[in-house]
N, C-alpha and C. Protein backbone atom coordinates (compact mmCIF):
# COMPACT_ATOMS: atom_id res chain seq x y z
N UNK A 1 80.76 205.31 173.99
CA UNK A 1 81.55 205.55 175.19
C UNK A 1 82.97 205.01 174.99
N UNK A 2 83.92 205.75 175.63
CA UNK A 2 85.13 205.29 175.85
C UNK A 2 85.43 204.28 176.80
N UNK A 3 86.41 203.25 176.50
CA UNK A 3 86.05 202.12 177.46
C UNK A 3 87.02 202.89 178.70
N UNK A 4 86.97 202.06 179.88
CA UNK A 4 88.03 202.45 180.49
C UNK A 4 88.54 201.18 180.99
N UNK A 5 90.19 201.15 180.97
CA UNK A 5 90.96 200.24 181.15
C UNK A 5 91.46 200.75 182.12
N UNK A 6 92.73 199.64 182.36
CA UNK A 6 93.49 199.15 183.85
C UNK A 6 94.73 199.86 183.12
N UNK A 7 95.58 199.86 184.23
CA UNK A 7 97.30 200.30 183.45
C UNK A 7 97.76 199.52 182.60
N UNK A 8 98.64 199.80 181.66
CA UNK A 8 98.64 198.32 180.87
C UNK A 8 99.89 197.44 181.86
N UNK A 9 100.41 196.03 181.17
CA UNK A 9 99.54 195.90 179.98
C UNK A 9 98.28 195.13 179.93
N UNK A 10 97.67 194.86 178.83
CA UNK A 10 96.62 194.49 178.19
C UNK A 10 96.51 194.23 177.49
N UNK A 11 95.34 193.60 176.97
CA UNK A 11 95.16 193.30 175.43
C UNK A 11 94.09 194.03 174.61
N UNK A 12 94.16 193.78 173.48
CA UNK A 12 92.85 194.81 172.73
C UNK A 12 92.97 193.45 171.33
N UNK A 13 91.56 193.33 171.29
CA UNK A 13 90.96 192.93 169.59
C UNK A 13 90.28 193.84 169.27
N UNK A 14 90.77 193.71 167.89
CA UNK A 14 90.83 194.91 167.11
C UNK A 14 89.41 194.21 166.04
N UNK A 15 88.20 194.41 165.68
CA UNK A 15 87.63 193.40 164.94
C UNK A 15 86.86 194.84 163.74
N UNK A 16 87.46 194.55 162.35
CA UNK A 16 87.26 195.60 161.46
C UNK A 16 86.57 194.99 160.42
N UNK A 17 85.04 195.23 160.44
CA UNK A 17 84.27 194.38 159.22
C UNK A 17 83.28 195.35 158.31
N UNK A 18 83.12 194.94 157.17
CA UNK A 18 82.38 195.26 155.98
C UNK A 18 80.50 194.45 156.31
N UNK A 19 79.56 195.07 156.52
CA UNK A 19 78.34 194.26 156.38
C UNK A 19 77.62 194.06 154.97
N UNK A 20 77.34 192.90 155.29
CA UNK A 20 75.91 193.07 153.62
C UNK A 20 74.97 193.14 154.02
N UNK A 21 73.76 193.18 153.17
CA UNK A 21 72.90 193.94 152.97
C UNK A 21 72.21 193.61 154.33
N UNK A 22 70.65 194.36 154.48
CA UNK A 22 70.08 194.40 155.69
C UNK A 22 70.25 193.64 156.95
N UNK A 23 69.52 193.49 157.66
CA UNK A 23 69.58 193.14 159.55
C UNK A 23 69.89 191.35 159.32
N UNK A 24 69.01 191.20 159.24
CA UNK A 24 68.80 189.30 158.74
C UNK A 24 69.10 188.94 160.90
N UNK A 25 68.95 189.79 161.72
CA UNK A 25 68.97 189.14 163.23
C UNK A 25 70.30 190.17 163.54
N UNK A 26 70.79 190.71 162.76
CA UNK A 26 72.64 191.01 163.37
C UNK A 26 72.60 192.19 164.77
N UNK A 27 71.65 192.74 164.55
CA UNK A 27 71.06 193.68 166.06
C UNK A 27 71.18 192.79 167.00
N UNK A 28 70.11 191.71 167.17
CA UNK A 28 69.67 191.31 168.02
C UNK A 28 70.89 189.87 168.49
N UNK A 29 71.63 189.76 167.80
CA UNK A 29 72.96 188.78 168.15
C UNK A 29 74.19 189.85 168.62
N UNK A 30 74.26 191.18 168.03
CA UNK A 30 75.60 191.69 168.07
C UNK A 30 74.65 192.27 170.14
N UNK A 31 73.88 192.51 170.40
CA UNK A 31 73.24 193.13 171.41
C UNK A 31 73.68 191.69 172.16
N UNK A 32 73.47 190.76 172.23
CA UNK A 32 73.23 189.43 173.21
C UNK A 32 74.79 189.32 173.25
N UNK A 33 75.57 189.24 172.29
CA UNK A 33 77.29 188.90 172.23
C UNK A 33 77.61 189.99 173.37
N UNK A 34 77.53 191.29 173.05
CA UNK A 34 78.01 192.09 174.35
C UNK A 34 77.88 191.60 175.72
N UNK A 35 76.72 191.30 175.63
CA UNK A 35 76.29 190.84 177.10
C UNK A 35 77.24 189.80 177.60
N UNK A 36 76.95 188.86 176.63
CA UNK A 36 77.84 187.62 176.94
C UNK A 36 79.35 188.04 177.34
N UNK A 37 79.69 189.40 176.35
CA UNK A 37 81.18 189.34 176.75
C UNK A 37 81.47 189.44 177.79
N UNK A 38 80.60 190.71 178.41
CA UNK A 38 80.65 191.53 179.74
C UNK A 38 80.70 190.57 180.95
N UNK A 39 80.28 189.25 180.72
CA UNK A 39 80.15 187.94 181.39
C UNK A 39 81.32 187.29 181.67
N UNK A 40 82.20 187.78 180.67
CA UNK A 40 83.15 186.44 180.94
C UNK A 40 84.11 186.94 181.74
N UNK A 41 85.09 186.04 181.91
CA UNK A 41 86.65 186.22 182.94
C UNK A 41 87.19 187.10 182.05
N UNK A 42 87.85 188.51 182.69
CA UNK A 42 88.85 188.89 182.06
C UNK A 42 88.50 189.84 180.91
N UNK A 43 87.19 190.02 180.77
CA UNK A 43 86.99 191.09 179.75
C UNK A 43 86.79 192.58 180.65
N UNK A 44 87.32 193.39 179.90
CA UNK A 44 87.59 195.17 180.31
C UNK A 44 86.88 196.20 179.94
N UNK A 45 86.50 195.96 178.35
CA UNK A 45 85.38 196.78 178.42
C UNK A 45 85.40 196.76 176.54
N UNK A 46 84.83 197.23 175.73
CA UNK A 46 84.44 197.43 174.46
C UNK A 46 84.43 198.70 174.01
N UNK A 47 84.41 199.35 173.03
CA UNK A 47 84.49 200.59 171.74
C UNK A 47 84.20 199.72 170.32
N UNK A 48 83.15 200.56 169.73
CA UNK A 48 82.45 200.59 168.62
C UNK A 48 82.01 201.64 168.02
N UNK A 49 82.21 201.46 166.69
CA UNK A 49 81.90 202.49 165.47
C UNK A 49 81.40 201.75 164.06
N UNK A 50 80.86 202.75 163.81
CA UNK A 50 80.25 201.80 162.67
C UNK A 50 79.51 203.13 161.32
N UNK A 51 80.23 203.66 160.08
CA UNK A 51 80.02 204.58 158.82
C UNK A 51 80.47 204.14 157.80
N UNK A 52 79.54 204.07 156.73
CA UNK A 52 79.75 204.08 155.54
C UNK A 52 79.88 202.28 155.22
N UNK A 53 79.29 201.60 156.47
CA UNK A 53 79.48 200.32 156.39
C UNK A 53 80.58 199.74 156.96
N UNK A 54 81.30 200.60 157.06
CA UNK A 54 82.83 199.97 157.66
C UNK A 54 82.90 200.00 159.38
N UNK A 55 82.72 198.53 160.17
CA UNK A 55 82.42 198.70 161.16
C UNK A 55 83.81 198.21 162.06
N UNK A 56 84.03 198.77 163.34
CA UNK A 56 85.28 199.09 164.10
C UNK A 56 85.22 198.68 165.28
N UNK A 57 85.30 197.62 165.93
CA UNK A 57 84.63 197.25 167.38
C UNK A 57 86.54 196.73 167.79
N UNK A 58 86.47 197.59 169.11
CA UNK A 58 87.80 197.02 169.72
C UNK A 58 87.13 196.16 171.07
N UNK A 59 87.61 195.37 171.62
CA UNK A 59 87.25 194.77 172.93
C UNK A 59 88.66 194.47 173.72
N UNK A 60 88.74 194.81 174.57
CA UNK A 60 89.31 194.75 176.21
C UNK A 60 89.58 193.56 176.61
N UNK A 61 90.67 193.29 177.15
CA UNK A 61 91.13 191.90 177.53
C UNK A 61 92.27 191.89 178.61
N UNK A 62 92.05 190.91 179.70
CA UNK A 62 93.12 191.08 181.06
C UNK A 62 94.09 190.01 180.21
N UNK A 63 94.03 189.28 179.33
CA UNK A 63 95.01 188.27 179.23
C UNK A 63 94.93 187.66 177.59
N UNK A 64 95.66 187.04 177.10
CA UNK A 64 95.42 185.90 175.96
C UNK A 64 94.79 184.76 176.41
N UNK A 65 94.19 184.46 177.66
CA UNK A 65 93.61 183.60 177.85
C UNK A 65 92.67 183.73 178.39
N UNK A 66 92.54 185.14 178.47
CA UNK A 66 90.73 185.15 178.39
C UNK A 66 90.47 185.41 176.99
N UNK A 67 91.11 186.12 175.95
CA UNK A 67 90.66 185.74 174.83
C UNK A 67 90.32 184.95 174.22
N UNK A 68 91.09 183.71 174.29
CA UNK A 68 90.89 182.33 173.98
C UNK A 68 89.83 181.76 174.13
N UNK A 69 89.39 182.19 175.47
CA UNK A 69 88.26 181.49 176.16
C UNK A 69 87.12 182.01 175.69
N UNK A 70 87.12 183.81 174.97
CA UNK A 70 85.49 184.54 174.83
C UNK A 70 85.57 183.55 173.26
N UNK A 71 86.64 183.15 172.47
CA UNK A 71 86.54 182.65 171.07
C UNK A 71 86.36 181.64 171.19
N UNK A 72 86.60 180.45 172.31
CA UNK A 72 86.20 179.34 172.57
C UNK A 72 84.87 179.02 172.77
N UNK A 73 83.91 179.97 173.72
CA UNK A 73 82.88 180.26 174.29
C UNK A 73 81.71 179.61 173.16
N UNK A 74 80.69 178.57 173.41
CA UNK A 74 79.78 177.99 172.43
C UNK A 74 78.96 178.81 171.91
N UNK A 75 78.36 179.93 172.34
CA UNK A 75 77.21 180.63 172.02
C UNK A 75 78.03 181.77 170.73
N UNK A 76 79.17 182.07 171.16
CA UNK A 76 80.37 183.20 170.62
C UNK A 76 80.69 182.63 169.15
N UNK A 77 80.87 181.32 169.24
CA UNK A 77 81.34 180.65 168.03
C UNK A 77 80.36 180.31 166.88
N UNK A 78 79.14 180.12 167.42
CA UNK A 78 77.78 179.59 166.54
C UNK A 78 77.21 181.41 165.96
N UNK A 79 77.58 182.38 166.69
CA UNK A 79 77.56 183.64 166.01
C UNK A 79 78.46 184.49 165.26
N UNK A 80 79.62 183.44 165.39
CA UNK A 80 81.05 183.94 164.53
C UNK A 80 80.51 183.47 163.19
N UNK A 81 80.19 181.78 163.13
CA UNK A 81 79.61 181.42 162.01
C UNK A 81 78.73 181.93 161.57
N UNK A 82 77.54 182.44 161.85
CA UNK A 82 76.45 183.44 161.13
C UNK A 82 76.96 184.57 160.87
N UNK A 83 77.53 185.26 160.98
CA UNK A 83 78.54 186.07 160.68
C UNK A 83 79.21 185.99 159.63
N UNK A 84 80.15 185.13 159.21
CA UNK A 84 80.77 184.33 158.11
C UNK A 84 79.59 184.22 157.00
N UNK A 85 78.81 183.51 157.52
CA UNK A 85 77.46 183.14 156.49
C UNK A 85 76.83 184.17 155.70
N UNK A 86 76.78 185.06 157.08
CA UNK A 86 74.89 185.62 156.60
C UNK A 86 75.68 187.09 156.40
N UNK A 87 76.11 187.67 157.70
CA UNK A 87 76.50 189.63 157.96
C UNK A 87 77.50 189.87 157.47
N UNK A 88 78.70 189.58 157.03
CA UNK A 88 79.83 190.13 156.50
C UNK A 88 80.10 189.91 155.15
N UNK A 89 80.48 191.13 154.51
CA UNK A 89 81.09 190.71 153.35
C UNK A 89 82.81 190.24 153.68
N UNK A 90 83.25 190.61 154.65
CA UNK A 90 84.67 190.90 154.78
C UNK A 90 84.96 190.95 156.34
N UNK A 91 85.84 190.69 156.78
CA UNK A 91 85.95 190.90 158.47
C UNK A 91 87.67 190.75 158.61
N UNK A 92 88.35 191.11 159.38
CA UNK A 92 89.49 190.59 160.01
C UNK A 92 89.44 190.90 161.63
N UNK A 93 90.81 190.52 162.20
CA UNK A 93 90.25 190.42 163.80
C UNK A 93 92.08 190.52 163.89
N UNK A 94 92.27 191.57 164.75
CA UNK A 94 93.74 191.83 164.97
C UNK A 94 94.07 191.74 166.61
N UNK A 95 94.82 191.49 166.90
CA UNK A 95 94.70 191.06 168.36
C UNK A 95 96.41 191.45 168.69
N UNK A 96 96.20 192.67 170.15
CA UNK A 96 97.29 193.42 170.40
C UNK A 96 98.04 193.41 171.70
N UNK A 97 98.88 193.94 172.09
CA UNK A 97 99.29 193.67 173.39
C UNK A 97 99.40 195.37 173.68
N UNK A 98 98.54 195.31 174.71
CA UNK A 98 98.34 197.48 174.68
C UNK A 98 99.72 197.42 175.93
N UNK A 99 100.92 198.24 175.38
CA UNK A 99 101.95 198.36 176.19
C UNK A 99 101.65 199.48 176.94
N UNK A 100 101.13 200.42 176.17
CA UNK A 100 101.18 202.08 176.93
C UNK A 100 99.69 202.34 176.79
N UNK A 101 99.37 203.48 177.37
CA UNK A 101 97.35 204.01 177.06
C UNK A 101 98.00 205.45 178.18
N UNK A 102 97.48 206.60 177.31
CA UNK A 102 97.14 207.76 177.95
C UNK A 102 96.23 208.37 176.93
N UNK A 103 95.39 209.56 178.12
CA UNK A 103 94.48 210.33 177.16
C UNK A 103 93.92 211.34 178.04
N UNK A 104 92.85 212.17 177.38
CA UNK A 104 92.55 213.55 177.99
C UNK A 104 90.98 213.41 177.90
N UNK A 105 90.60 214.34 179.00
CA UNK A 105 89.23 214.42 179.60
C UNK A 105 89.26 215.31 180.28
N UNK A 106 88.31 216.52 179.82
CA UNK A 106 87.91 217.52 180.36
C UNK A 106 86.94 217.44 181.93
């Protein structure tokens, strides 16, 4: 699904990662993290993709300080580290200020 946002501006993380090999739990953490996000102050909404291994998750943000706060968040951080550890070969995390947003829908 397409997320749907507010007028801007806004924010967007941009989070672009490589996985290794099989599950080792990453379903059942990347499923519970959503939830959690959907929880916090200030989150807008999420987009995800994921071929050939190369996975694409943007997330929605009213502020830099609710970002701060979902990366601060204890449960968020102890799954960043398993992450690091166990699911990624590779990851970066780009973090934007959405000035403009238009688009089309039939």
């Amino acid at each position: 699904m397409i997320a749907t946002t507010p007028a801007p501006p806004y924010y967007a993380v941009i989070f672009s990662s490589l996985r290794t090999e099989g599950d080792q739990g990453y379903a059942e953490a990347a499923t519970r993290m959503l939830a959690l996000a959907r929880e916090q102050p200030g989150f807008l909404g999420v987009e995800s993709a994921r071929e050939d291994g190369l996975g694409i998750t943007v997330s929605y943000w009213s502020s830099e300080a609710a970002i701060l706060a979902w990366k601060q968040q204890a449960e968020h951080q102890a799954v960043r580290e398993q992450g690091r550890a166990t699911w990624y070969s590779t990851f970066h995390t780009r973090v934007c200020k959405v000035q403009r947003a238009y688009g089309f829908a039939h």
